[in-house]
Protein backbone atom coordinates (compact mmCIF):
# COMPACT_ATOMS: atom_id res chain seq x y z
CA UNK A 1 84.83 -41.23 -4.06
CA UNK A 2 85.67 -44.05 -6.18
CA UNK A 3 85.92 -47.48 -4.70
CA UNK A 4 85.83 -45.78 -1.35
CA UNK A 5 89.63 -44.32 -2.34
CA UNK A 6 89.14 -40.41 -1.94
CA UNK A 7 90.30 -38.46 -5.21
CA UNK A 8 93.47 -36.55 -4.16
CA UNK A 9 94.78 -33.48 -6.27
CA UNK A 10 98.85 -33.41 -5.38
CA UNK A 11 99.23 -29.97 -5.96
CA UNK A 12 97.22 -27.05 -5.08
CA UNK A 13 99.28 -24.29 -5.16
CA UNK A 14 98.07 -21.38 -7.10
CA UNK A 15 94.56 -21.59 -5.49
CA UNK A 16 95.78 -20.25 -2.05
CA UNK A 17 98.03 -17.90 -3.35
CA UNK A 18 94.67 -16.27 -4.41
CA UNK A 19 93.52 -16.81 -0.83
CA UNK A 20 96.40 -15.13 0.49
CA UNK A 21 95.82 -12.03 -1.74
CA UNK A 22 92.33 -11.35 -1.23
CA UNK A 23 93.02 -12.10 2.64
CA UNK A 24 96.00 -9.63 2.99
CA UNK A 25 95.11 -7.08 0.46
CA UNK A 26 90.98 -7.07 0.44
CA UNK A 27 90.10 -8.01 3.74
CA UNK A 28 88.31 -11.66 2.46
CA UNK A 29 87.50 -14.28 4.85
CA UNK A 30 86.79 -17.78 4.06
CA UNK A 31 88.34 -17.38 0.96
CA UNK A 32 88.69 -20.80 -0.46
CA UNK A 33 84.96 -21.78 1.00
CA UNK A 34 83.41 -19.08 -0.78
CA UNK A 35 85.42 -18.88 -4.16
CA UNK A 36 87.05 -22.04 -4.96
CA UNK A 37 85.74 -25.30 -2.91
CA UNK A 38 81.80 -25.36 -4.98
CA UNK A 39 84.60 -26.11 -8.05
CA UNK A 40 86.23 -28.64 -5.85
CA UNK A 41 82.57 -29.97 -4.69
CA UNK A 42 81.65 -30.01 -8.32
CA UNK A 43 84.91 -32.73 -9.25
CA UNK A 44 84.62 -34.87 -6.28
CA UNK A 45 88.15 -33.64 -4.87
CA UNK A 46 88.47 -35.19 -1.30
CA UNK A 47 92.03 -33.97 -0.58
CA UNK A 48 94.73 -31.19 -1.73
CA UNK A 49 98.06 -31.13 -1.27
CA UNK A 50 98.59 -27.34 -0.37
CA UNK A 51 102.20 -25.98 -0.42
CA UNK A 52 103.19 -23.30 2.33
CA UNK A 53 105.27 -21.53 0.00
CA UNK A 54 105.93 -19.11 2.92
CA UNK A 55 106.08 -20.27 6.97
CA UNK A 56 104.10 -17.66 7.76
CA UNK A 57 101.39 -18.35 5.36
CA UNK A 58 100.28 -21.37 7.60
CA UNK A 59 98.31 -18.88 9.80
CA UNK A 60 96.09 -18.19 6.94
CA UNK A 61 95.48 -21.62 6.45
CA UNK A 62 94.60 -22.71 9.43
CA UNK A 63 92.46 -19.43 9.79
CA UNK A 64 90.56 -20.48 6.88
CA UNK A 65 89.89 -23.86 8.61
CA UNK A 66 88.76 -22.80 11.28
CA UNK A 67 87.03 -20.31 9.23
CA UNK A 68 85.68 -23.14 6.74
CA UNK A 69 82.34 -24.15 8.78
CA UNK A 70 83.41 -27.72 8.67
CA UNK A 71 84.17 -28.05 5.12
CA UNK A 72 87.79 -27.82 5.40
CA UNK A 73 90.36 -30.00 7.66
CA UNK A 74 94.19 -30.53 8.07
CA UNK A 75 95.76 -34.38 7.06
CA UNK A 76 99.15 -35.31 8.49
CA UNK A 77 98.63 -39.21 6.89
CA UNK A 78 96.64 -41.20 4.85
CA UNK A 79 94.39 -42.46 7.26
CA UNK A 80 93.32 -38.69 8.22
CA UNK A 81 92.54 -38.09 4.37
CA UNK A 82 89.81 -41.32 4.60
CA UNK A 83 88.65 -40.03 7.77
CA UNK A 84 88.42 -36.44 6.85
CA UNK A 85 86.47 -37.43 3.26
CA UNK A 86 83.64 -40.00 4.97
CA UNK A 87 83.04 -36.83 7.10
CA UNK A 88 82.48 -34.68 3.90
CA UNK A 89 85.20 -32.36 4.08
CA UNK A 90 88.01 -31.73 2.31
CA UNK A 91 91.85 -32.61 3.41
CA UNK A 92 94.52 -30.58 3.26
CA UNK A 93 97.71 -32.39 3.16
CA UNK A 94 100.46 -29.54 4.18
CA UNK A 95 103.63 -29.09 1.37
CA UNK A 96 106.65 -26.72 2.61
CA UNK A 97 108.61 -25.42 0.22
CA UNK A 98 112.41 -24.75 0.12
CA UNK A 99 111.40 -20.94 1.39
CA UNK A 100 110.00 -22.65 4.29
CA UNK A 101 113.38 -23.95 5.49
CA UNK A 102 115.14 -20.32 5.69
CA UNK A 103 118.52 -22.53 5.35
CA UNK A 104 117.98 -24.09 8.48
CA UNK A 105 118.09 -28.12 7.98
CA UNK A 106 116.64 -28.26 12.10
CA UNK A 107 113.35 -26.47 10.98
CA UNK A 108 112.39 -29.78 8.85
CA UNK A 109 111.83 -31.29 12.72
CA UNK A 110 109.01 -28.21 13.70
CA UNK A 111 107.48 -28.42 9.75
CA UNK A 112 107.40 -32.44 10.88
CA UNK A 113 106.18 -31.67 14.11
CA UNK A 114 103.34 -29.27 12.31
CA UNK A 115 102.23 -32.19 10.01
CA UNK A 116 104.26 -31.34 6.80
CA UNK A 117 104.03 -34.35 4.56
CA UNK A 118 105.95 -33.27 1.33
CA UNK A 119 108.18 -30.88 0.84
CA UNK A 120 108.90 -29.14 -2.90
CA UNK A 121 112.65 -28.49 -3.23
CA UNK A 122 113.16 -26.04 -6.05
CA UNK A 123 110.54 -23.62 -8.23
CA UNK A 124 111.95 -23.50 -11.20
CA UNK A 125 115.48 -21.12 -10.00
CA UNK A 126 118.21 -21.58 -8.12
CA UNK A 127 117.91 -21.82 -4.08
CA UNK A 128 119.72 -22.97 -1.35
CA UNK A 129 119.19 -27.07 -1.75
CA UNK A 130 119.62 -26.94 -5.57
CA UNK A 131 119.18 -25.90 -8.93
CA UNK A 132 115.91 -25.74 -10.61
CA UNK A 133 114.69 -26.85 -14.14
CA UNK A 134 114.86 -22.96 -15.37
CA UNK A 135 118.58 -22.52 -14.49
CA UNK A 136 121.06 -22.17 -16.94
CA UNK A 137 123.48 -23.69 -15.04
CA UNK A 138 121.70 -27.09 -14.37
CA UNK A 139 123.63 -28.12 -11.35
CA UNK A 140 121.91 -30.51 -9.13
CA UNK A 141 121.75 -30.85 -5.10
CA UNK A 142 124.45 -28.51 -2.89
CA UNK A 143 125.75 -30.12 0.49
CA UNK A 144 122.50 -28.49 2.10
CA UNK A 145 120.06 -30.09 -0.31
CA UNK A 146 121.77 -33.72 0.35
CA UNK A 147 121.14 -33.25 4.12
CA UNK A 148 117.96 -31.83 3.65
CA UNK A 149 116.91 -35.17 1.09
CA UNK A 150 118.13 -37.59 3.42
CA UNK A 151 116.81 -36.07 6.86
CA UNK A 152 113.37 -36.13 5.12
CA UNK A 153 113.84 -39.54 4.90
CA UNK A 154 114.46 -39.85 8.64
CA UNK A 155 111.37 -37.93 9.26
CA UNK A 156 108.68 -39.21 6.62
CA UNK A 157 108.39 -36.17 4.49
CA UNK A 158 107.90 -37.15 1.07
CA UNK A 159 110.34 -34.81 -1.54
CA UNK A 160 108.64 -33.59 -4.57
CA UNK A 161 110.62 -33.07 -7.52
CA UNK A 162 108.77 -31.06 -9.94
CA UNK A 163 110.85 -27.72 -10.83
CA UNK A 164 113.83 -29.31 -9.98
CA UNK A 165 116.69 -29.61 -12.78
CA UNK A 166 117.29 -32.70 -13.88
CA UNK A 167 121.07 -33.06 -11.98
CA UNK A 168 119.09 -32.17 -9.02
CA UNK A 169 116.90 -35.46 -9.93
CA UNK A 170 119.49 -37.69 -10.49
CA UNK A 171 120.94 -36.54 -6.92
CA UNK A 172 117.81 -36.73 -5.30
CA UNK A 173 117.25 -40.51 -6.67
CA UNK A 174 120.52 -41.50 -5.25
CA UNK A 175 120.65 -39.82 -1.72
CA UNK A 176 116.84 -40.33 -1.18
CA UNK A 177 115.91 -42.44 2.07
CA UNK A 178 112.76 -42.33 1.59
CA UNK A 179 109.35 -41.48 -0.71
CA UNK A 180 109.64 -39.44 -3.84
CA UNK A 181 107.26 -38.13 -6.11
CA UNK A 182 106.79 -35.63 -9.17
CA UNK A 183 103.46 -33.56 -8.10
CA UNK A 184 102.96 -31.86 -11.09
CA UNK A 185 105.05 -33.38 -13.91
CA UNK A 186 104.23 -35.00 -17.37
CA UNK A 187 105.56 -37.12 -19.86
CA UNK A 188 108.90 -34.97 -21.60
CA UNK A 189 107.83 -38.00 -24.32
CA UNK A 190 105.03 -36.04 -25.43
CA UNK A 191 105.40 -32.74 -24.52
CA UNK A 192 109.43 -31.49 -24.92
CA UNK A 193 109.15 -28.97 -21.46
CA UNK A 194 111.96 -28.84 -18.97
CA UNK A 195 109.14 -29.03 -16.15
CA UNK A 196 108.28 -32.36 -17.77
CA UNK A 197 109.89 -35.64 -17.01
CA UNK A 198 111.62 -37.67 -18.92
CA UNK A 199 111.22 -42.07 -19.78
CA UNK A 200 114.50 -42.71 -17.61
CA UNK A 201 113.32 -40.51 -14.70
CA UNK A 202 109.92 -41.80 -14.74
CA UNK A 203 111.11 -44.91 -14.17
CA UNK A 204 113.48 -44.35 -11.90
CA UNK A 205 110.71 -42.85 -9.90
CA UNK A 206 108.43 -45.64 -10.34
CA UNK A 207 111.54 -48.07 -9.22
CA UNK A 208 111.22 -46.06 -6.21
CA UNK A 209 107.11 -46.65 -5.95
CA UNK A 210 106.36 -42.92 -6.81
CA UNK A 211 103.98 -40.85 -8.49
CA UNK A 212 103.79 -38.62 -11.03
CA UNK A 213 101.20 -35.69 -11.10
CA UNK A 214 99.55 -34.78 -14.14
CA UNK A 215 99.72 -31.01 -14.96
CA UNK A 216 97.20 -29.35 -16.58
CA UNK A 217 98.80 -26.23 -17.38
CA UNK A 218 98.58 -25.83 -21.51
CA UNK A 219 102.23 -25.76 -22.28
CA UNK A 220 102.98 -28.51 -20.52
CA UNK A 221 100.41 -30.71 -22.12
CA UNK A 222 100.59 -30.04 -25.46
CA UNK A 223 102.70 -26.89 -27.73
CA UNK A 224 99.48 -25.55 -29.07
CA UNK A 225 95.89 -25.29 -28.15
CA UNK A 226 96.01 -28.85 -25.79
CA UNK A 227 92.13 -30.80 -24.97
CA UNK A 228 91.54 -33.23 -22.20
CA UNK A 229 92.25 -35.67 -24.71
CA UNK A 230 95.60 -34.72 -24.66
CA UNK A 231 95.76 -35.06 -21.01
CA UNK A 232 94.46 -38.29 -20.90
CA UNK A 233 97.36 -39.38 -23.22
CA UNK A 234 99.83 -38.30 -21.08
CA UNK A 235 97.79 -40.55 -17.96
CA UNK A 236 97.95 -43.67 -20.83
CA UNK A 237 101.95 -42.79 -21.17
CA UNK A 238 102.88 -42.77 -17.93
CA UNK A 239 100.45 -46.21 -17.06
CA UNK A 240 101.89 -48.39 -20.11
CA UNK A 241 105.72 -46.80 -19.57
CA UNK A 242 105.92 -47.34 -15.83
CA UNK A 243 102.34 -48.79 -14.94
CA UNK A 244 99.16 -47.17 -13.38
CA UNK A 245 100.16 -47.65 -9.89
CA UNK A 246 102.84 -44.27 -10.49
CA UNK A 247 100.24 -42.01 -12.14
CA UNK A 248 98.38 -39.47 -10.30
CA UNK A 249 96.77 -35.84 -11.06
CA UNK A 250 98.48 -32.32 -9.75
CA UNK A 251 96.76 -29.84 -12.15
CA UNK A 252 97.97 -26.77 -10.98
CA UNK A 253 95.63 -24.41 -11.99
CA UNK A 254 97.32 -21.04 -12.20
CA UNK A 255 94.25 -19.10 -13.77
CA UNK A 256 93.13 -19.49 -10.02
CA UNK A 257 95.54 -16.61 -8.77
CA UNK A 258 93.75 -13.16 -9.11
CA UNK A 259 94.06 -11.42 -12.96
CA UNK A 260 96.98 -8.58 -11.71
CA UNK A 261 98.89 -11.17 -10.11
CA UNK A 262 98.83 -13.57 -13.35
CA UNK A 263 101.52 -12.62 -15.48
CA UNK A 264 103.87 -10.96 -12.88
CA UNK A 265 103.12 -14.35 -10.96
CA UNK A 266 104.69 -16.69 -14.01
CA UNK A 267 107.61 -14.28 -14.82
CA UNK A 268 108.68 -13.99 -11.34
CA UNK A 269 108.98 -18.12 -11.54
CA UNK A 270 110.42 -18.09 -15.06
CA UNK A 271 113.91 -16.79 -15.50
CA UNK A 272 114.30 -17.13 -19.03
CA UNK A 273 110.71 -16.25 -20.39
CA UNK A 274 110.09 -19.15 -22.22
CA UNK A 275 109.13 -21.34 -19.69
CA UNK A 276 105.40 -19.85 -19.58
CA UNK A 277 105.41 -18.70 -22.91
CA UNK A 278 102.36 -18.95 -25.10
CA UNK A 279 98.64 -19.60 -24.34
CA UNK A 280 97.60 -19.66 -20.71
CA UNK A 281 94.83 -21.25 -22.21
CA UNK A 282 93.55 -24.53 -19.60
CA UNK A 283 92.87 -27.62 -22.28
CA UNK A 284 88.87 -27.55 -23.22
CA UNK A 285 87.26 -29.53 -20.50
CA UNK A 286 89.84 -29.24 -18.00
CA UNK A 287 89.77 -25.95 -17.25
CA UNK A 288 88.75 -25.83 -13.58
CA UNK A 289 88.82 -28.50 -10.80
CA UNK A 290 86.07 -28.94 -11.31
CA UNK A 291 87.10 -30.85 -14.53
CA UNK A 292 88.71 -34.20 -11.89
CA UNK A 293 85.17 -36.14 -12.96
CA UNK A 294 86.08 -35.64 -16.62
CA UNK A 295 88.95 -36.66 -16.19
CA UNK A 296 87.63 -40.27 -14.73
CA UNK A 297 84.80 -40.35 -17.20
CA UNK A 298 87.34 -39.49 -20.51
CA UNK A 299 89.70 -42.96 -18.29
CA UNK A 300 86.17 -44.81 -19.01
CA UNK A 301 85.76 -44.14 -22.01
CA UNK A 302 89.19 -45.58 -23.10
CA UNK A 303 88.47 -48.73 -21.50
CA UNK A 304 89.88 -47.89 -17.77
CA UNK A 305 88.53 -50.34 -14.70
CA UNK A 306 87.53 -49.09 -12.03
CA UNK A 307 90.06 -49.66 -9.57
CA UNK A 308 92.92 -48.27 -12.00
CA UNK A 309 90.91 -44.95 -12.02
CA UNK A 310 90.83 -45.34 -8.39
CA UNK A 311 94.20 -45.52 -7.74
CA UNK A 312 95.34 -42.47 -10.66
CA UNK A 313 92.78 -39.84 -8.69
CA UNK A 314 94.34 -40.46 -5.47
CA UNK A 315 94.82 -44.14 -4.31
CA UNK A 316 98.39 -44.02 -5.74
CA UNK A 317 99.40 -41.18 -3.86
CA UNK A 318 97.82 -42.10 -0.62
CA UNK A 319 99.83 -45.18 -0.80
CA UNK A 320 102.91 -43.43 -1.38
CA UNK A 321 102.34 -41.49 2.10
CA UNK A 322 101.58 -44.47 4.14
CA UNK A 323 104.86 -45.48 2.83
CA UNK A 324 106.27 -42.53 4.50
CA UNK A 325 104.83 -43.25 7.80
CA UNK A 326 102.51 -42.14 10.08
């Protein structure tokens, strides 16, 4: 923990869909205990912001807290995420995902009622709220996804707008009421990638106190064979564009999910192919979350405070949910 601000990781997706497989298929308990938290121990990760993708696969996680032995707990604010991290364990901040709705704008009051805190609209294709950044059509939010922006509002879920397409942006930015943020998005400035975001959206988002995520997936980062250097520029981008209180990290480490679920995994979210094309390669010295304290040492090394580091590995994000509410 640095300057008592726990170091949050905004998106922690592909790690449980490994959970879920060896759960379902093998029989595994205590999955993320056993095979992925002495990586999270190892980078000083206090909190994750785990995506549902399903409804139903809540009941796994809250089986493996309760299976967990302590090390594990569930956030529903800001103030549970301090708590949870001066008692050693690690928060899980609940994200529901468009699947999670099943078109139903009323289920947003059980996945409040739950302690969903953000919810991801698109993944890359077309659903039910709007487009995603893979389409070919582009379109942005439907009549749906307008009510579903604006009742989040009412009911302090923060929307997340990575995968989204960029119309979809634009719409969320004007019919938000209330928090948005990009959990796993980088600077389009240095890396040309439809998952990336542009200058003029990452300022619109910082205009509306948000956050982006860095990603640490290779073709995001850089076109070819990407280091932690090249992370960290993207960190410096987004600080001197839009300043360090809108920068945060949401690696997404897909190299988590288990080796035959890999490439079926990306091509499933990645209508045209290109999207995932290339090395799968992690950037040398980021290749595990492990790597979050390299990340805050390489910050040092280029002259970063204290307190600016601070608020990157999680303090910027935890504001952002206080914002939401309670």
């Amino acid at each position: 923990m640095i300057l008592d601000i726990p170091v949050v990781n905004m998106y922690g997706g592909p790690a449980w869909m490994d959970v879920s497989v060896r759960r379902r298929f093998y029989g595994e308990r205590a999955v993320f205990t056993h095979r992925h938290l002495p990586d999270v121990r190892r980078g000083g990760v206090e909190a994750i912001v785990q995506p549902l993708g399903e409804f139903e696969r809540l009941e796994e996680i809250l089986a493996e807290v309760a299976e967990s032995d302590g090390h594990l707990a569930l956030a529903r604010n800001a103030d549970d995420v301090r708590a949870s991290a001066a008692a050693g364990r690690v928060a899980l901040i609940l994200c529901a995902g468009d699947r999670t709705l099943d078109g139903s704008l009323d289920r947003l009051y059980l996945l409040r009622h739950i302690g969903i805190r953000v919810l991801s609209l698109t993944h890359n294709r077309r659903n039910l709220i709007s487009d995603g950044c893979g389409d070919r059509t582009g379109a942005g939010l439907s009549h749906f996804g307008v009510d579903v922006v604006r009742r989040c509002g009412s009911l302090g879920i923060v929307i997340d707008v990575s995968h989204i397409s960029e119309a979809g942006f634009w719409d969320v930015i004007e019919q938000r009421t209330g928090p948005v943020i990009a959990t796993h998005s980088n600077a389009r400035a240095l890396c040309d990638h439809p998952r990336n975001l542009t200058n003029e959206q990452l300022r619109a988002l910082a205009q509306l106190g948000g956050v982006a995520g860095l990603n640490f997936y290779p073709g995001f980062v850089k076109a070819d064979a990407p280091t932690i250097e090249d992370l960290l520029n993207h960190v410096e981008y987004i600080a001197d564009l839009v300043g360090v209180d809108h920068a945060g990290l949401g690696p997404d480490y897909v190299n988590m999910l288990p080796e035959a679920m890999y490439e079926t995994t990306l091509a499933r979210t990645d209508p045209t192919g290109a999207m995932y094309a290339g090395s799968h390669a992690y950037p040398r010295g980021a290749e595990d979350m492990s790597s979050f304290s390299a990340v805050g040492d390489g910050l040092r090394r280029r002259g970063w405070g204290e307190r600016d580091i601070a608020r990157t590995m999680g303090g910027n994000f935890l504001r952002v949910l206080e914002t939401a509410g309670p």
